[in-house]
PDB file of N, CA and C in Angstrom:
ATOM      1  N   UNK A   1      -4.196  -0.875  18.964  1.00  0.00           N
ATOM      2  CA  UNK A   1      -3.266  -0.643  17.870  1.00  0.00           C
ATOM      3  C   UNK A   1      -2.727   0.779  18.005  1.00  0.00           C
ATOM      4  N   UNK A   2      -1.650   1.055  17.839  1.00  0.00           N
ATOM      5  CA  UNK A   2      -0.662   2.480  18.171  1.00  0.00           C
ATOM      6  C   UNK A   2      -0.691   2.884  16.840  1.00  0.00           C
ATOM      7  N   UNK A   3      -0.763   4.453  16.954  1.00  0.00           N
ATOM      8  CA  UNK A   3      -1.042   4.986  15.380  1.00  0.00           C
ATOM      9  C   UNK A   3      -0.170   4.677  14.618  1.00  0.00           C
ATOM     10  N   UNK A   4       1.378   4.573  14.610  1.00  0.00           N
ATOM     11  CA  UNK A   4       1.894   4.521  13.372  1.00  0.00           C
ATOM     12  C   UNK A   4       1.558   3.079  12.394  1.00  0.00           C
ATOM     13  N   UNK A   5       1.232   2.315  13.356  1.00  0.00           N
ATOM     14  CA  UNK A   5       0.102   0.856  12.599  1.00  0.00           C
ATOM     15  C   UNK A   5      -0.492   1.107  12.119  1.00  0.00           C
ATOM     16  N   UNK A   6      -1.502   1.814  12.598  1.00  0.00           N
ATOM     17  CA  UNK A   6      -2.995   2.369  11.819  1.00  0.00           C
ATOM     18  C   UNK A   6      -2.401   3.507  10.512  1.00  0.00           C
ATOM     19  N   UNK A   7      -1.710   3.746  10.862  1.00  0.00           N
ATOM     20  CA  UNK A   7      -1.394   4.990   9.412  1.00  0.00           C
ATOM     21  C   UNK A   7      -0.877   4.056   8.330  1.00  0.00           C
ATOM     22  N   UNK A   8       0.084   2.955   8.619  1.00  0.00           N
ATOM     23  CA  UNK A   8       0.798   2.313   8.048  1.00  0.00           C
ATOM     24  C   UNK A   8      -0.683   0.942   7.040  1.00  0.00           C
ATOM     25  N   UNK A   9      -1.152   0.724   7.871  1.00  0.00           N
ATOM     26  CA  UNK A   9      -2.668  -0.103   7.311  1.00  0.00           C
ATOM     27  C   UNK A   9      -3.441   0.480   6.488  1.00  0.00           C
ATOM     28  N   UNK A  10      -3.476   2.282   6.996  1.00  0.00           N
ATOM     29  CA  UNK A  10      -4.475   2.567   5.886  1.00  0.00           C
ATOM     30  C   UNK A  10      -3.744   2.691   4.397  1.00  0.00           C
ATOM     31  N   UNK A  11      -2.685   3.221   4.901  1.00  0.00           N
ATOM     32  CA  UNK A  11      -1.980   4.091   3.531  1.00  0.00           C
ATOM     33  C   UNK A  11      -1.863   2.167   2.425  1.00  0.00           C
ATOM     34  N   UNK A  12      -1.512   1.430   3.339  1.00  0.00           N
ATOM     35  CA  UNK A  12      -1.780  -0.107   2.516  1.00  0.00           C
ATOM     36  C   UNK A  12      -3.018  -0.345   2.014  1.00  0.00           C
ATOM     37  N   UNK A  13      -3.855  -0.341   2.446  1.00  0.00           N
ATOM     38  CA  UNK A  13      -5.393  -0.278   1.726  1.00  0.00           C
ATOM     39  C   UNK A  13      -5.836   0.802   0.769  1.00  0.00           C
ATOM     40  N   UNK A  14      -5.252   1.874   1.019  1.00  0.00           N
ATOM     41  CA  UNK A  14      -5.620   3.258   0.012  1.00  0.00           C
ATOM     42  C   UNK A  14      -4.052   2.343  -1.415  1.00  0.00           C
ATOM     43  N   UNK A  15      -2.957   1.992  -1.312  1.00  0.00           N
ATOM     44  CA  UNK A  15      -2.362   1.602  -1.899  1.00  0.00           C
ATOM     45  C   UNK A  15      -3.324  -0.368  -3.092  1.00  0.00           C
ATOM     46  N   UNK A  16      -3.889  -0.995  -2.086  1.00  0.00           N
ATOM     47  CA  UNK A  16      -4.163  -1.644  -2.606  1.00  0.00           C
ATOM     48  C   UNK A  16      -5.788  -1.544  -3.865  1.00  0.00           C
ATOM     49  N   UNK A  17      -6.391  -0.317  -3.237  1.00  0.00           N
ATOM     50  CA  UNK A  17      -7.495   0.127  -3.516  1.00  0.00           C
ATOM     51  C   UNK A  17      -7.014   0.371  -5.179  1.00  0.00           C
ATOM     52  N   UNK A  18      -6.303   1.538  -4.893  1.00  0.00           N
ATOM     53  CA  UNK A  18      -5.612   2.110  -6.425  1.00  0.00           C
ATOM     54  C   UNK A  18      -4.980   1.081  -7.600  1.00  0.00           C
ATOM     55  N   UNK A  19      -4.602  -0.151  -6.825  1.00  0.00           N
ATOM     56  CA  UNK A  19      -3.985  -1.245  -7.690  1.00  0.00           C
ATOM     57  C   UNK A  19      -5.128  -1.978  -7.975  1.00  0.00           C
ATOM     58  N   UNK A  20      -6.267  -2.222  -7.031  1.00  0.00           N
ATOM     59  CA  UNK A  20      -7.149  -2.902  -7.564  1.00  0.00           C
ATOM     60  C   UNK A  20      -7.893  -2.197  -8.997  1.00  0.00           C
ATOM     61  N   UNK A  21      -8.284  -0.570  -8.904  1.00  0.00           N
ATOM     62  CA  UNK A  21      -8.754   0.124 -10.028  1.00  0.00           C
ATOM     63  C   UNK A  21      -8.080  -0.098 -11.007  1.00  0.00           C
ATOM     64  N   UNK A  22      -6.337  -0.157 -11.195  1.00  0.00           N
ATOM     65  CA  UNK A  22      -5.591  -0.220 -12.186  1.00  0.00           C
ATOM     66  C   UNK A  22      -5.885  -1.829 -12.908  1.00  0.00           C
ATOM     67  N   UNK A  23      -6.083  -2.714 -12.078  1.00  0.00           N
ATOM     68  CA  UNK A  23      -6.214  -4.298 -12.279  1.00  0.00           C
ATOM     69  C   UNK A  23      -7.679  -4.143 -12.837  1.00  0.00           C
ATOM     70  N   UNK A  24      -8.532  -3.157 -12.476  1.00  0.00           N
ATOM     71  CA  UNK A  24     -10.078  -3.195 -13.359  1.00  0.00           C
ATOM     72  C   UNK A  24      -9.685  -2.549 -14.681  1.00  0.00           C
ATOM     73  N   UNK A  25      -8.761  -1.410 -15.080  1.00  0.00           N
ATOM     74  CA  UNK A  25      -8.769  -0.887 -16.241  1.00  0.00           C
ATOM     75  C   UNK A  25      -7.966  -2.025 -17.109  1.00  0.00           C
ATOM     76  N   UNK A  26      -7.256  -3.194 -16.812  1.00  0.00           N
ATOM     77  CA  UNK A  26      -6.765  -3.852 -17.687  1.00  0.00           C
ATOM     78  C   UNK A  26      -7.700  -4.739 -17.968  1.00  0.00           C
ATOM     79  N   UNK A  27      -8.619  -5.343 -17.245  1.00  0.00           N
ATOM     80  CA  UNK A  27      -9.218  -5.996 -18.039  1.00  0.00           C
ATOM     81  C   UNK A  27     -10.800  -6.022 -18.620  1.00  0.00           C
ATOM     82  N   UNK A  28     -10.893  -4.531 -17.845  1.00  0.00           N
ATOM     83  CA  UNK A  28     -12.314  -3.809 -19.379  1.00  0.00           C
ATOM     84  C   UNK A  28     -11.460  -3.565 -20.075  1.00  0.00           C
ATOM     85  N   UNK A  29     -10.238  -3.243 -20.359  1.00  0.00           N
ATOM     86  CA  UNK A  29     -10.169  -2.715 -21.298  1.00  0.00           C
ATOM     87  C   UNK A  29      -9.863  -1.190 -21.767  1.00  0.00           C
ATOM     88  N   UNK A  30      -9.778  -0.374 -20.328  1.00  0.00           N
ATOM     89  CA  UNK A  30     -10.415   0.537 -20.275  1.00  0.00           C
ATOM     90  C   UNK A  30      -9.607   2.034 -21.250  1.00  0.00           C
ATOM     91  N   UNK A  31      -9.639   2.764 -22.162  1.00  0.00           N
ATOM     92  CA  UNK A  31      -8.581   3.850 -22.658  1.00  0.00           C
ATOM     93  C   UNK A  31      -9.114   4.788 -21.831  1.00  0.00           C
ATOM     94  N   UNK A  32      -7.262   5.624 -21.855  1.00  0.00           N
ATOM     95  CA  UNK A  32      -7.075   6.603 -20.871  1.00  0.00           C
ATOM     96  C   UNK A  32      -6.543   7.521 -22.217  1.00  0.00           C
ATOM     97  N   UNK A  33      -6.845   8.972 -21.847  1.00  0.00           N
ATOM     98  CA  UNK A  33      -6.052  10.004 -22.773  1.00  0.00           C
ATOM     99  C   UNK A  33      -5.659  10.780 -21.941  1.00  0.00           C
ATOM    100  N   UNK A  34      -4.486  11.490 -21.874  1.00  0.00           N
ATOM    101  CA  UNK A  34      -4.106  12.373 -21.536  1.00  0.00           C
ATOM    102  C   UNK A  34      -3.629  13.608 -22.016  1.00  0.00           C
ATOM    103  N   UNK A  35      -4.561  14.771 -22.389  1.00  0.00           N
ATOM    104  CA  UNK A  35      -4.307  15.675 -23.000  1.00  0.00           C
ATOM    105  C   UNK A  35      -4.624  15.149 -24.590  1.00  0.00           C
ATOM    106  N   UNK A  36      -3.896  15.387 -25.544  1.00  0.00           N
ATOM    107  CA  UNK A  36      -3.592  14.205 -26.833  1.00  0.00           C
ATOM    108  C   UNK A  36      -3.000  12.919 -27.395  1.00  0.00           C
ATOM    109  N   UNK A  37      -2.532  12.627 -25.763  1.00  0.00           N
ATOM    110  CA  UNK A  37      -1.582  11.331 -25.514  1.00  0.00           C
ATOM    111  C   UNK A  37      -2.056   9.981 -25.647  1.00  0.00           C
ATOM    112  N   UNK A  38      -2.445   8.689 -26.025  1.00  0.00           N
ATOM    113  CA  UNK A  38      -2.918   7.708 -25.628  1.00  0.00           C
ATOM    114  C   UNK A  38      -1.900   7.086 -24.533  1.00  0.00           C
ATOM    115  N   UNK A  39      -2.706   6.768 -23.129  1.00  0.00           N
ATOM    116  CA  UNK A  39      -1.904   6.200 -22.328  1.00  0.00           C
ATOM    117  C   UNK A  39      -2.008   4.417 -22.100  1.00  0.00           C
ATOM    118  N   UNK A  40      -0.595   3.842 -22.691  1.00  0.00           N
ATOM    119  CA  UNK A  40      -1.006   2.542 -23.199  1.00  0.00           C
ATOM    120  C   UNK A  40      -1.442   1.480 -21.702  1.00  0.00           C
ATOM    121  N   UNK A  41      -2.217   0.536 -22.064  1.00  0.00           N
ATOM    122  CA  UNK A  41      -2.345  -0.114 -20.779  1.00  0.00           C
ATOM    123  C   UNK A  41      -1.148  -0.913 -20.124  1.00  0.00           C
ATOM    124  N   UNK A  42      -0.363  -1.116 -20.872  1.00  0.00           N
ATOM    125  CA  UNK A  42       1.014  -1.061 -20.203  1.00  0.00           C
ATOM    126  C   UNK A  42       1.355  -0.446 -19.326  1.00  0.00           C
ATOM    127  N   UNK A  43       1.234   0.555 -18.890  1.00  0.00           N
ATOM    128  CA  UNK A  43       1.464   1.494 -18.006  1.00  0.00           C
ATOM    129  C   UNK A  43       0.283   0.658 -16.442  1.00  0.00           C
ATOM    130  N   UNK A  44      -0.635   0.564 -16.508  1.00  0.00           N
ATOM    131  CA  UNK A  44      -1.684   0.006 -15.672  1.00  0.00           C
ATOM    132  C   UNK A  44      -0.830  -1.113 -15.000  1.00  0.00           C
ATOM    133  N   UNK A  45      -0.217  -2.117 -15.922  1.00  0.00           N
ATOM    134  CA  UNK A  45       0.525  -3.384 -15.416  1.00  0.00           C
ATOM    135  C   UNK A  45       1.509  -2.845 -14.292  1.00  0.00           C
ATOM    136  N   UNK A  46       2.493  -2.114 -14.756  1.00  0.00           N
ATOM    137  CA  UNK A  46       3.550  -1.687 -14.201  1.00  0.00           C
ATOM    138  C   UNK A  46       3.114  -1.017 -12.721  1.00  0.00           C
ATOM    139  N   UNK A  47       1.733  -0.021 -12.881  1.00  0.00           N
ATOM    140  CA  UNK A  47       1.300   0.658 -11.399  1.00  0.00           C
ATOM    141  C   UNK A  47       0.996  -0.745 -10.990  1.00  0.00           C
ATOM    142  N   UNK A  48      -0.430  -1.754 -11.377  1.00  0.00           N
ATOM    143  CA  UNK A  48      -0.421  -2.656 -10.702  1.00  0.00           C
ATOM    144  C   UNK A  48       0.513  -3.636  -9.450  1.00  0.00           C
ATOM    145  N   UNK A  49       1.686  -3.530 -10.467  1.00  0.00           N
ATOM    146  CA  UNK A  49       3.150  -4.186  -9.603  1.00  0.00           C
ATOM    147  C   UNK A  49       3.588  -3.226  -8.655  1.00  0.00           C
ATOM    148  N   UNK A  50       3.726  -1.878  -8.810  1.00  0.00           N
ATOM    149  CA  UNK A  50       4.665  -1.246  -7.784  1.00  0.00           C
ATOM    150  C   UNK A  50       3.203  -1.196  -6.774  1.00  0.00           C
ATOM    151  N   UNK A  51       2.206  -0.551  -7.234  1.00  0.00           N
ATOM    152  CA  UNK A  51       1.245  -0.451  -6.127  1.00  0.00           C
ATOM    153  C   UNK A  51       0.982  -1.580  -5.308  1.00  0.00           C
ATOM    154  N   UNK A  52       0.862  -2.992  -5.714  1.00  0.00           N
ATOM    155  CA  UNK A  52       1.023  -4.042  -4.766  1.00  0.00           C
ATOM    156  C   UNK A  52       2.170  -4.401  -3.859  1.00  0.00           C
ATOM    157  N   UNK A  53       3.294  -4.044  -4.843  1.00  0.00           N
ATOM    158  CA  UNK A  53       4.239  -4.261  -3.723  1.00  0.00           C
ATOM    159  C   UNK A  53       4.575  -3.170  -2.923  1.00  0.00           C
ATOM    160  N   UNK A  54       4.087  -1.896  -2.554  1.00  0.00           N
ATOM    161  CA  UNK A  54       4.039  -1.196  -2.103  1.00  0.00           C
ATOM    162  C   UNK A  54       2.981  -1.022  -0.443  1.00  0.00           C
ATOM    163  N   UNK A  55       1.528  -1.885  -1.168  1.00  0.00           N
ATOM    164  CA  UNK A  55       0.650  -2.246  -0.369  1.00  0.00           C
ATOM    165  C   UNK A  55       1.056  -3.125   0.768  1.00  0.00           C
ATOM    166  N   UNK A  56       1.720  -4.205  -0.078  1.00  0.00           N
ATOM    167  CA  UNK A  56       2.332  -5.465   0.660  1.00  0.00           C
ATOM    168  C   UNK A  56       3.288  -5.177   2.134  1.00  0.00           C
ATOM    169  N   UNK A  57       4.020  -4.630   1.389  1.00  0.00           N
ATOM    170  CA  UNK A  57       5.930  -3.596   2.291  1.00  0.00           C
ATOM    171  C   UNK A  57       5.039  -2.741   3.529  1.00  0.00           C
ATOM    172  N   UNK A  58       4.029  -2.030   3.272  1.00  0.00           N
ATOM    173  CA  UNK A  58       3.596  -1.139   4.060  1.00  0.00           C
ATOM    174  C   UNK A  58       2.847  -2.373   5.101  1.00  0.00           C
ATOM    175  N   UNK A  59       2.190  -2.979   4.653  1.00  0.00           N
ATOM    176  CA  UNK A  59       1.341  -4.017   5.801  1.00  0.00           C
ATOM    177  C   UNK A  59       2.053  -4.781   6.772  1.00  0.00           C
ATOM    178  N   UNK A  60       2.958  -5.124   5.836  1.00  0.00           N
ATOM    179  CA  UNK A  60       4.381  -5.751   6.688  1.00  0.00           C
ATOM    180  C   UNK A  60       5.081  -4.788   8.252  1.00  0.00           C
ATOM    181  N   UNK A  61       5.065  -3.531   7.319  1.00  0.00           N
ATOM    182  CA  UNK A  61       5.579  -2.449   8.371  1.00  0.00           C
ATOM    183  C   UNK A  61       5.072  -2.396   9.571  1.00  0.00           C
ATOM    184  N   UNK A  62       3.536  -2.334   9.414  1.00  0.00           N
ATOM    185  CA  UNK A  62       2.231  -2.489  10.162  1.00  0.00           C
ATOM    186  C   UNK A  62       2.418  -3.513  11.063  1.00  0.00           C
ATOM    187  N   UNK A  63       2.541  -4.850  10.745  1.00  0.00           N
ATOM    188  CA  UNK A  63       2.818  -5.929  11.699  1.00  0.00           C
ATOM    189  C   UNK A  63       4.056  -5.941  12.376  1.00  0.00           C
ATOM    190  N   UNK A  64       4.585  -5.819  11.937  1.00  0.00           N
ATOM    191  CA  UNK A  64       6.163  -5.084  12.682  1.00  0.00           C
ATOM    192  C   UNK A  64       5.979  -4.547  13.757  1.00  0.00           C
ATOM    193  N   UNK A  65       5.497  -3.379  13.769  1.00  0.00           N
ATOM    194  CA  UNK A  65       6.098  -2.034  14.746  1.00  0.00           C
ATOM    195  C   UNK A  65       4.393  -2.667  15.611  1.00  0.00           C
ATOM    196  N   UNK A  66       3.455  -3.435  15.336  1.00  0.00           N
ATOM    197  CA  UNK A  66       2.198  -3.972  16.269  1.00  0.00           C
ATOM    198  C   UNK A  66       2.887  -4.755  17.412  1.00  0.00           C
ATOM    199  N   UNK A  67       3.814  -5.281  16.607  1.00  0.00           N
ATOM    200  CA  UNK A  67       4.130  -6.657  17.158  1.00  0.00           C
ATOM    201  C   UNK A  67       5.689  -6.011  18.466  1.00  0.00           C
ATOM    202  N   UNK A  68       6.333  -5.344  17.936  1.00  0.00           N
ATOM    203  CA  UNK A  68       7.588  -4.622  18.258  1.00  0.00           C
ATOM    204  C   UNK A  68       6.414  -3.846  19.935  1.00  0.00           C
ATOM    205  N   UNK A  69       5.565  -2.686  19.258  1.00  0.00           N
ATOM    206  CA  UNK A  69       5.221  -2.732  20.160  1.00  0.00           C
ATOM    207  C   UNK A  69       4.653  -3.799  21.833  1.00  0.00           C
ATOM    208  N   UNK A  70       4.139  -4.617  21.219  1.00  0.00           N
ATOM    209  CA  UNK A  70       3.228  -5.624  22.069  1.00  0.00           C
ATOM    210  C   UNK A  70       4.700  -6.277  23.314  1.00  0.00           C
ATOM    211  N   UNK A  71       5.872  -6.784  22.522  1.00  0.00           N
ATOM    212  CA  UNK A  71       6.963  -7.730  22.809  1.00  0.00           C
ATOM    213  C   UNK A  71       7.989  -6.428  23.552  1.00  0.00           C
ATOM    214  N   UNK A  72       7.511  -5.507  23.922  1.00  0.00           N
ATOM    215  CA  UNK A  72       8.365  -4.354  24.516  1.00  0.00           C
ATOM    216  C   UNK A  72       8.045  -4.109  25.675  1.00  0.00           C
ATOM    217  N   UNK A  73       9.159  -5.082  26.836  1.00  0.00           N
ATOM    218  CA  UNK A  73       9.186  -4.945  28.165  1.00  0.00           C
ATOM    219  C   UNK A  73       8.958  -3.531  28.644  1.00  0.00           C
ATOM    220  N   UNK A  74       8.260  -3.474  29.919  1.00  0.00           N
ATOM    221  CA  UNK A  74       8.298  -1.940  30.208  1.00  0.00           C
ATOM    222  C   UNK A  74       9.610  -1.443  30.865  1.00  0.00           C
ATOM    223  N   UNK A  75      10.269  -0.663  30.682  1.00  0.00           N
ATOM    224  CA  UNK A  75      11.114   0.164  31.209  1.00  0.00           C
ATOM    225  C   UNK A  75      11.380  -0.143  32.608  1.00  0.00           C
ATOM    226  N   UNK A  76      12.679  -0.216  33.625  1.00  0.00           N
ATOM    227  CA  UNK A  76      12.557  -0.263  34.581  1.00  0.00           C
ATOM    228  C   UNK A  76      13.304   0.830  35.340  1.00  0.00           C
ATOM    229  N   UNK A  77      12.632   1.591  36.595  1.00  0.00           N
ATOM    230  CA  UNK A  77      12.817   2.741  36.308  1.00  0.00           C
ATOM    231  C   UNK A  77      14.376   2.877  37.299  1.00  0.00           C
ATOM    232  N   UNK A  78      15.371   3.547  37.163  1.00  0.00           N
ATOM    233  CA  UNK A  78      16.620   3.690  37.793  1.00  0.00           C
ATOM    234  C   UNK A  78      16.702   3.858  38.846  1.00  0.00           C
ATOM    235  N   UNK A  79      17.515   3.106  39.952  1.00  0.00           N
ATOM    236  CA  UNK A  79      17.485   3.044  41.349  1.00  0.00           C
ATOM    237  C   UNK A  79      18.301   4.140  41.799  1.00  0.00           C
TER     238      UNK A  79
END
């Protein structure tokens, strides 16, 4: 696997990781304050969505440029 795969996989797993925590605070339940703020769990839903589809887009990327690599004749060199 060529690094920009591997960067592209992790940053998807560190992305899905964070959506999974957000998907645990909705359903303990969990309150957040910020400063004197209540931060409503509404907010959790919304990261949930962008962070998955974010996870998703990036993994995609990943198989892409694996695959781009693999299907890439070698060069032939000029006579």
């Amino acid at each position: 696997m060529n690094s920009p795969a591997l960067g592209l996989r992790v940053a998807s797993v560190i992305f899905g990781l964070m959506g999974l925590g957000q998907l645990i605070r909705i359903i303990v339940c969990a309150g957040v304050q910020v400063g004197g703020c209540h931060v409503g769990r509404w907010w959790s839903v919304v990261a949930v969505i962008v962070l998955a589809a974010l996870g998703v887009w990036l993994w995609m990327l990943a198989c892409k440029a694996a695959k781009s690599k693999v299907e890439t004749p070698p060069a032939k060199p000029a006579a």
